[in-house]
C-alpha atoms as a PDB file:
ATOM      1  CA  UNK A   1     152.062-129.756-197.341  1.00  0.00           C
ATOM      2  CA  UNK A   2     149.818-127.432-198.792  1.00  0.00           C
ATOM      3  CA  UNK A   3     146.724-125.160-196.066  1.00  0.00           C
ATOM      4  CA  UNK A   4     143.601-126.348-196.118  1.00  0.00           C
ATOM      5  CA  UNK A   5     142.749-122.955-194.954  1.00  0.00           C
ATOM      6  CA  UNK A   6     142.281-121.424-198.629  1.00  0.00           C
ATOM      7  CA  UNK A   7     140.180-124.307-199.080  1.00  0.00           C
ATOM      8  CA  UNK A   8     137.707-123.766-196.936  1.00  0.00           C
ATOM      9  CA  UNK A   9     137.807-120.345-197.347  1.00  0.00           C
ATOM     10  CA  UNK A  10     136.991-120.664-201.350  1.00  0.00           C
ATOM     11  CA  UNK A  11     134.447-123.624-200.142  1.00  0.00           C
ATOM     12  CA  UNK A  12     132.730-121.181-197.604  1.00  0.00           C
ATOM     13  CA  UNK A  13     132.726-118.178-199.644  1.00  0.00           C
ATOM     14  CA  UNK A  14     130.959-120.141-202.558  1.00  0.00           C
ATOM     15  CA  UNK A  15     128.259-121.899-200.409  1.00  0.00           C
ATOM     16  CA  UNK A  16     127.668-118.215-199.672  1.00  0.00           C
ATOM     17  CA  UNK A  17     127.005-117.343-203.042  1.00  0.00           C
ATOM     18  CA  UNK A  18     124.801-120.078-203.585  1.00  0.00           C
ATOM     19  CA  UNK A  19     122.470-119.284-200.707  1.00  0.00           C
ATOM     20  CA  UNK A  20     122.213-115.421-202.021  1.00  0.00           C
ATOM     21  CA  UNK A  21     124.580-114.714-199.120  1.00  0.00           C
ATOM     22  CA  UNK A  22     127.167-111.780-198.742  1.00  0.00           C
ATOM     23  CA  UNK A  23     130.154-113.420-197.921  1.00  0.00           C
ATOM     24  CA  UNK A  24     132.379-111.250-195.400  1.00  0.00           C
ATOM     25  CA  UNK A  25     136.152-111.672-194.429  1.00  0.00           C
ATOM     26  CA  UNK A  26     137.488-110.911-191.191  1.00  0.00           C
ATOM     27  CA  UNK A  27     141.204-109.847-191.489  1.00  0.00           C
ATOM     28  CA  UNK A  28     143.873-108.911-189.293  1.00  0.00           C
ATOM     29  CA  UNK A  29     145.795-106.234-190.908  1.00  0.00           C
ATOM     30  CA  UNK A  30     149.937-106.087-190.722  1.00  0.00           C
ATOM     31  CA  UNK A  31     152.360-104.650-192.733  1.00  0.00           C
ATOM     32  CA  UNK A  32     151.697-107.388-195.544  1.00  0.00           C
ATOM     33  CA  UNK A  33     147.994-106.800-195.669  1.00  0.00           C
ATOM     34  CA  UNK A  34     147.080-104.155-198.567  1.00  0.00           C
ATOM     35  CA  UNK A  35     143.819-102.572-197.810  1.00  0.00           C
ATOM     36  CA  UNK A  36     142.802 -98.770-196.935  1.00  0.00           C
ATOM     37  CA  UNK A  37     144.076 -97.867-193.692  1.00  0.00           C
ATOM     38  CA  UNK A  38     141.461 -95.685-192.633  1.00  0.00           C
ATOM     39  CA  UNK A  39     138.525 -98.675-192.655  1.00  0.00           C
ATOM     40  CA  UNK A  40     141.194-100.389-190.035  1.00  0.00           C
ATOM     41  CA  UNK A  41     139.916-100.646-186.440  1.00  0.00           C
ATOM     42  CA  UNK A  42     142.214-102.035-183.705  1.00  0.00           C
ATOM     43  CA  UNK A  43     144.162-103.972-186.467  1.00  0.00           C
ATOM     44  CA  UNK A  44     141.633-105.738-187.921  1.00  0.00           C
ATOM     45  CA  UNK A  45     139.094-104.894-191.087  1.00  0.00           C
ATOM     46  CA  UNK A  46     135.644-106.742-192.105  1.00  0.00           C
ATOM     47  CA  UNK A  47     135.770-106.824-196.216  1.00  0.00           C
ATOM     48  CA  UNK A  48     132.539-107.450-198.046  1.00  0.00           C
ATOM     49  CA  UNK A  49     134.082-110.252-200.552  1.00  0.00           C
ATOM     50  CA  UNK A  50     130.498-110.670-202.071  1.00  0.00           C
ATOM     51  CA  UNK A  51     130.531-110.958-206.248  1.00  0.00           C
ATOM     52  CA  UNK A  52     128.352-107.749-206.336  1.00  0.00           C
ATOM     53  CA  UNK A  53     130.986-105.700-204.116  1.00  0.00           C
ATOM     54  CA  UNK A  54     134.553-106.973-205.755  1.00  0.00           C
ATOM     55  CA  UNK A  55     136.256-107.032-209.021  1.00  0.00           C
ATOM     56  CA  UNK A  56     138.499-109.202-210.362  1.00  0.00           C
ATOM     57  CA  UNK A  57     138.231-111.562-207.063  1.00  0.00           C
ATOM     58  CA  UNK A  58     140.685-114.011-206.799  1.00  0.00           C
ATOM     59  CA  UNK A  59     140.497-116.618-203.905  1.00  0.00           C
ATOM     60  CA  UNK A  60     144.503-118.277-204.545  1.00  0.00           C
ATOM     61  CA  UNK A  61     146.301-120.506-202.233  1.00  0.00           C
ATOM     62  CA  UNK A  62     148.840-117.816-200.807  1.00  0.00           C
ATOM     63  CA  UNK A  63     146.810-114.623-201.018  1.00  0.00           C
ATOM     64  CA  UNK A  64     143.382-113.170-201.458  1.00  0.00           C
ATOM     65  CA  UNK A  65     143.125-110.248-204.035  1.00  0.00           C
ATOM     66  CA  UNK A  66     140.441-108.055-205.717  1.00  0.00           C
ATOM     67  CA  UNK A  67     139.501-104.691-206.482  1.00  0.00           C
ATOM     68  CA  UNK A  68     136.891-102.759-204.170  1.00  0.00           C
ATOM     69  CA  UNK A  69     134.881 -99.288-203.663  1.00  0.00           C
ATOM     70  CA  UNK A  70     136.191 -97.400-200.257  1.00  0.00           C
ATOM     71  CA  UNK A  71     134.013 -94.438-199.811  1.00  0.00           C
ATOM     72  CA  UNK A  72     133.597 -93.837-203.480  1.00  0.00           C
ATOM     73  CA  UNK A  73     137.228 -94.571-204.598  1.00  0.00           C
ATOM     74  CA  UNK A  74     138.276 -97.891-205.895  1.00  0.00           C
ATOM     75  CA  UNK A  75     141.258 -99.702-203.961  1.00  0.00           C
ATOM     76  CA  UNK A  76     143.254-102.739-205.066  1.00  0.00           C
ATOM     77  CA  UNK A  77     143.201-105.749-201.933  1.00  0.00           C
ATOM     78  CA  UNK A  78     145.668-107.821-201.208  1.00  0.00           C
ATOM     79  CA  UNK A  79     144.867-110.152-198.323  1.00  0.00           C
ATOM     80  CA  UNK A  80     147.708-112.748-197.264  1.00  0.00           C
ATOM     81  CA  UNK A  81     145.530-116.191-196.354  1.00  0.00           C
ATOM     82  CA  UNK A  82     147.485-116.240-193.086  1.00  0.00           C
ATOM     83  CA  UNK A  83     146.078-112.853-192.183  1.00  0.00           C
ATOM     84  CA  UNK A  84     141.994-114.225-192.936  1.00  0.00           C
ATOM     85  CA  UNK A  85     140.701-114.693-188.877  1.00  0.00           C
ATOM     86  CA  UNK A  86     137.353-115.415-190.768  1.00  0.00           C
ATOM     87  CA  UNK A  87     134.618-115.653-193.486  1.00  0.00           C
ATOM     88  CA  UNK A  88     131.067-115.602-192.662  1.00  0.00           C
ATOM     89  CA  UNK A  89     127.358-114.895-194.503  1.00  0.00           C
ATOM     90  CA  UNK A  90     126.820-111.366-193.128  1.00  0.00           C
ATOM     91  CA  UNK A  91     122.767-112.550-193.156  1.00  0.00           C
ATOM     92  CA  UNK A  92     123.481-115.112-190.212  1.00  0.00           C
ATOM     93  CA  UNK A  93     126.954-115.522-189.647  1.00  0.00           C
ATOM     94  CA  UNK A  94     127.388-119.061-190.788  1.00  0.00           C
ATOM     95  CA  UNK A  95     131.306-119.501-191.599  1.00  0.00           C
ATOM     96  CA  UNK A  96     134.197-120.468-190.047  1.00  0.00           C
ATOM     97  CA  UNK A  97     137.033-118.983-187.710  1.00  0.00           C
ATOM     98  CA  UNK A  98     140.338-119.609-188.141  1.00  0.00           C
ATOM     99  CA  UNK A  99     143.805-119.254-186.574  1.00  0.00           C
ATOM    100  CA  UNK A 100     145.606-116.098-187.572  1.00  0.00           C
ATOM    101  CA  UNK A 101     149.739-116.630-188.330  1.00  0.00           C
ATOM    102  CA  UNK A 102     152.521-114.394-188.548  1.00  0.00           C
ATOM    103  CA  UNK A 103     155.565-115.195-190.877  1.00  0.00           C
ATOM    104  CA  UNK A 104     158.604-115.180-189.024  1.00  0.00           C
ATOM    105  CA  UNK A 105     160.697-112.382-190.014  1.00  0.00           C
ATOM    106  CA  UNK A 106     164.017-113.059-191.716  1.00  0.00           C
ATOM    107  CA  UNK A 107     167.249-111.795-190.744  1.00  0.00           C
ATOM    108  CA  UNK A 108     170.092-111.471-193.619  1.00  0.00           C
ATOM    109  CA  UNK A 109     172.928-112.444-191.014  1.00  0.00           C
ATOM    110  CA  UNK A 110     170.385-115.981-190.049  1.00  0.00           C
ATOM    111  CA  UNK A 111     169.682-116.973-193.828  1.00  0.00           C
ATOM    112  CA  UNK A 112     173.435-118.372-194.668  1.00  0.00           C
ATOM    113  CA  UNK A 113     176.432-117.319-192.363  1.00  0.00           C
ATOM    114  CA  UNK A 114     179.537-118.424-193.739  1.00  0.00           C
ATOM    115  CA  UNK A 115     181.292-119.116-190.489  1.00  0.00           C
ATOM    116  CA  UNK A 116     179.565-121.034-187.336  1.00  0.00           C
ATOM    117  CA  UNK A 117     181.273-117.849-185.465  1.00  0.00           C
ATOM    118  CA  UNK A 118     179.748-115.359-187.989  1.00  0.00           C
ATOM    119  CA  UNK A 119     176.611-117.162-187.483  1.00  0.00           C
ATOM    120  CA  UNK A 120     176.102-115.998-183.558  1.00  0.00           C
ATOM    121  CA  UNK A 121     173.900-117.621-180.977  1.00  0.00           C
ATOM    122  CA  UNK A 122     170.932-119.440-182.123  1.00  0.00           C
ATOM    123  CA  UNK A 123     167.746-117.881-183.170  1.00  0.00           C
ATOM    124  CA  UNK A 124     165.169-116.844-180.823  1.00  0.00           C
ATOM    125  CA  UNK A 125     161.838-118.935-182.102  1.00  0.00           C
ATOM    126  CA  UNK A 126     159.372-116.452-183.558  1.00  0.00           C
ATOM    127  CA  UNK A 127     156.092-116.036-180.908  1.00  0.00           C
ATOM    128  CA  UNK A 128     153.546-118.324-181.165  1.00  0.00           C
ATOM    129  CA  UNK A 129     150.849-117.437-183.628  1.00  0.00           C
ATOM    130  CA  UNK A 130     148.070-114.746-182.768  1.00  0.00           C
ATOM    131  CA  UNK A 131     144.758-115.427-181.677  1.00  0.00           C
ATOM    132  CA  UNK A 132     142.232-113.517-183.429  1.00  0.00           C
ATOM    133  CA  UNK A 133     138.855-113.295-181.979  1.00  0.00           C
ATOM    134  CA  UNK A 134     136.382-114.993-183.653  1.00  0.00           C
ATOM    135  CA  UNK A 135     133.284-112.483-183.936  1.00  0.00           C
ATOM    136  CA  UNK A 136     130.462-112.638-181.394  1.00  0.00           C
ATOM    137  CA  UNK A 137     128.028-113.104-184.470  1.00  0.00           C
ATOM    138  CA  UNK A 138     130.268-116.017-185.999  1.00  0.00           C
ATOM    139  CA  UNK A 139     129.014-119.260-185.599  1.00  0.00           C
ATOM    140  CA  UNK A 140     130.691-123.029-186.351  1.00  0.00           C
ATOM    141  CA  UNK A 141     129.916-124.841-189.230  1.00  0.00           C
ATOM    142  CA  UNK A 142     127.551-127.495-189.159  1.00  0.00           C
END
């Protein structure tokens, strides 16, 4: 079954832009997060997603991409919906939190052993998903 997280996030970030709001994204950066690494504080990054400060937004189902200024030079986004710990209105923090998730990683030798004795012991689970903060400024939708 498909997320509702993209959803809400595409729900959010247009009530936002109906109210004259900025939307904002709160995102915990990993390796499949493409954003500048400089603007990254304690693994996370705040991303203006307003219309005024992105290009070519697109809101999809799996991922989150657009084009963006960083300090003058413009950088192509790619934000994994998994990674998105928020969206808010940056005017009064109306939005929504959400539960951040890792993808487990996959292992060659796990994906199709051809022998139960090539195949080894069984797979430690991956760790339970991440809790991102939600922002102190972040309030629940009403």
């Amino acid at each position: 079954m498909q997320s509702i997280k993209p959803y809400l996030i595409r729900a959010i970030h247009e009530w936002c832009s109906d109210q004259g709001f900025t939307a904002y994204l709160a995102v915990s950066v990993d390796a499949s997060t493409r954003v500048p690494r400089e603007f990254v504080k304690d693994g996370e990054i705040v991303l203006n997603v307003g219309l005024e400060a992105t290009q070519k937004l697109l809101l999809g189902n799996e991922e989150i991409t657009f084009q963006a200024r960083f300090g003058g030079r413009s950088f192509p986004v790619v934000v994994p919906i998994e990674r998105v710990a928020a969206i808010y209105a940056s005017e009064n923090g109306e939005g929504m939190a959400f539960e951040v998730t890792e993808k487990p990683a996959v292992d060659a030798d796990l994906v199709a052993p051809k022998t139960p004795e090539e195949a080894g012991p069984e797979p430690v689970a991956a760790p339970a998903a991440e809790r991102v903060s939600r922002p102190p400024f972040l309030t629940r939708v009403k």
